[in-house]
Protein backbone atom coordinates (compact mmCIF):
# COMPACT_ATOMS: atom_id res chain seq x y z
CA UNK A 1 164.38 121.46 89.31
CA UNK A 2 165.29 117.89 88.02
CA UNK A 3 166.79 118.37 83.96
CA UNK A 4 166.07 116.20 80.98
CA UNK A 5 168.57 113.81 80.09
CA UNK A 6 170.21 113.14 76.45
CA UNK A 7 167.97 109.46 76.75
CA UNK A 8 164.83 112.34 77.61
CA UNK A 9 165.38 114.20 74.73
CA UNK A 10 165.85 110.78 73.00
CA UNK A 11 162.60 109.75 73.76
CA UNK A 12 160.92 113.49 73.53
CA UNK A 13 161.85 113.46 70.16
CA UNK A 14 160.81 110.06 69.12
CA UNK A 15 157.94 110.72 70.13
CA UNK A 16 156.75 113.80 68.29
CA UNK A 17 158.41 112.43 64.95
CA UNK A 18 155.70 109.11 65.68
CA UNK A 19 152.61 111.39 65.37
CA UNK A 20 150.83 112.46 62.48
CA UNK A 21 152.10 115.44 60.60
CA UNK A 22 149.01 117.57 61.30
CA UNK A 23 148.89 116.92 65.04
CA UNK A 24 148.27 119.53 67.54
CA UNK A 25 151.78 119.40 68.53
CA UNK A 26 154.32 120.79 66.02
CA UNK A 27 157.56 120.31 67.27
CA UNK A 28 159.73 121.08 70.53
CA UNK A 29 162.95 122.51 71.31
CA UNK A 30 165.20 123.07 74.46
CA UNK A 31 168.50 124.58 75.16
CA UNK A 32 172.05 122.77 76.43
CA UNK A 33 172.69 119.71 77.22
CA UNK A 34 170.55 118.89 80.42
CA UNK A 35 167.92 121.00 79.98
CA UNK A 36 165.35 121.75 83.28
CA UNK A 37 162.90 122.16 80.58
CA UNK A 38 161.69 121.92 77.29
CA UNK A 39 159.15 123.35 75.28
CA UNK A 40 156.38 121.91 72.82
CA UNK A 41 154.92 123.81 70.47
CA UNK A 42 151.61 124.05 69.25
CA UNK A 43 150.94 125.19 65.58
CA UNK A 44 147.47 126.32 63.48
CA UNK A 45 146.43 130.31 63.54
CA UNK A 46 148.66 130.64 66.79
CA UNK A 47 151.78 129.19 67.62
CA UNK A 48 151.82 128.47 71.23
CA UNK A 49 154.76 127.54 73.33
CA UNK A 50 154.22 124.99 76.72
CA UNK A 51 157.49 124.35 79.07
CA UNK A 52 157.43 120.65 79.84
CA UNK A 53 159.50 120.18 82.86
CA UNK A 54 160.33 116.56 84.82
CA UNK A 55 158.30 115.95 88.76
CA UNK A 56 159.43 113.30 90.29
CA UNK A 57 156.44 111.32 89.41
CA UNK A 58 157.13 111.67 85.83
CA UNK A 59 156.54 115.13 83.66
CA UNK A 60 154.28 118.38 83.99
CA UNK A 61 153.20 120.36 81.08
CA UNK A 62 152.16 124.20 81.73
CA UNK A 63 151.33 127.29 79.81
CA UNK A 64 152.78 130.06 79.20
CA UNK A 65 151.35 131.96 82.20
CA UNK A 66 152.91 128.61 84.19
CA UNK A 67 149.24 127.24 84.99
CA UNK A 68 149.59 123.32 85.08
CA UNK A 69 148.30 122.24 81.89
CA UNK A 70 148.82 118.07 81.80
CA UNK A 71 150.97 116.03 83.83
CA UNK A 72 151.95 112.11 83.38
CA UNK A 73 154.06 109.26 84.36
CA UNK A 74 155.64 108.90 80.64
CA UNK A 75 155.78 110.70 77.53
CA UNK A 76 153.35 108.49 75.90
CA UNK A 77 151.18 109.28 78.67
CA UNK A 78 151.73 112.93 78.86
CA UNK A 79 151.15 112.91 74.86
CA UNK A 80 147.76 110.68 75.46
CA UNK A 81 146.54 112.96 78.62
CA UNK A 82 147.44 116.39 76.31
CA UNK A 83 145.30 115.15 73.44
CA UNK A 84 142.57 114.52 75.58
CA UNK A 85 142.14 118.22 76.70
CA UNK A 86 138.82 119.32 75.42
CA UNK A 87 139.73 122.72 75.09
CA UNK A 88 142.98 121.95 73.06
CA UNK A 89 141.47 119.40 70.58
CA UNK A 90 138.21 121.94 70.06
CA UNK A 91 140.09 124.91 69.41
CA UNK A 92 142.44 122.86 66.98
CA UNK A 93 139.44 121.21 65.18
CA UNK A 94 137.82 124.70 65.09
CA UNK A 95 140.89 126.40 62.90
CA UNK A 96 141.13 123.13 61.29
């Protein structure tokens, strides 16, 4: 399994600080210093954690029975192709 570099986390973080505060996507979090993954987290009724791990074509997202949930060439992709999940969005908009 490939691990995140410090520039990964970097950019991992970066990223979730740049969207809005009641996003879909809470936070993330990931353990040492080259971690092989890391996990978002989802917030509303249910917090829900995904393990975001790197492919060599860029990075996978899964759940957390470790069913492919998103996968991208970038972040920003990855964070585009994640918000377009109908099933994410609906259920989000349906707590709201």
């Amino acid at each position: 399994m490939q691990t995140f570099s410090q520039s990964d986390l970097d950019e991992i973080d970066k990223l979730w600080r740049s969207v809005p505060a009641d996003h879909m996507w809470a936070g993330w979090s990931a353990a040492g210093a080259e971690p092989e993954e890391v996990w978002l987290y989802r917030t509303r009724a249910h917090w829900r954690k995904f393990p975001l791990r790197k492919t060599d074509d860029g990075f996978a997202l899964f759940d957390e029975k470790d069913r492919p949930v998103a996968e991208a060439a970038s972040l920003d992709d990855l964070l585009t192709a994640v918000e377009s999940i109908p099933a994410l969005a609906a259920s989000e908009a349906a707590r709201g």
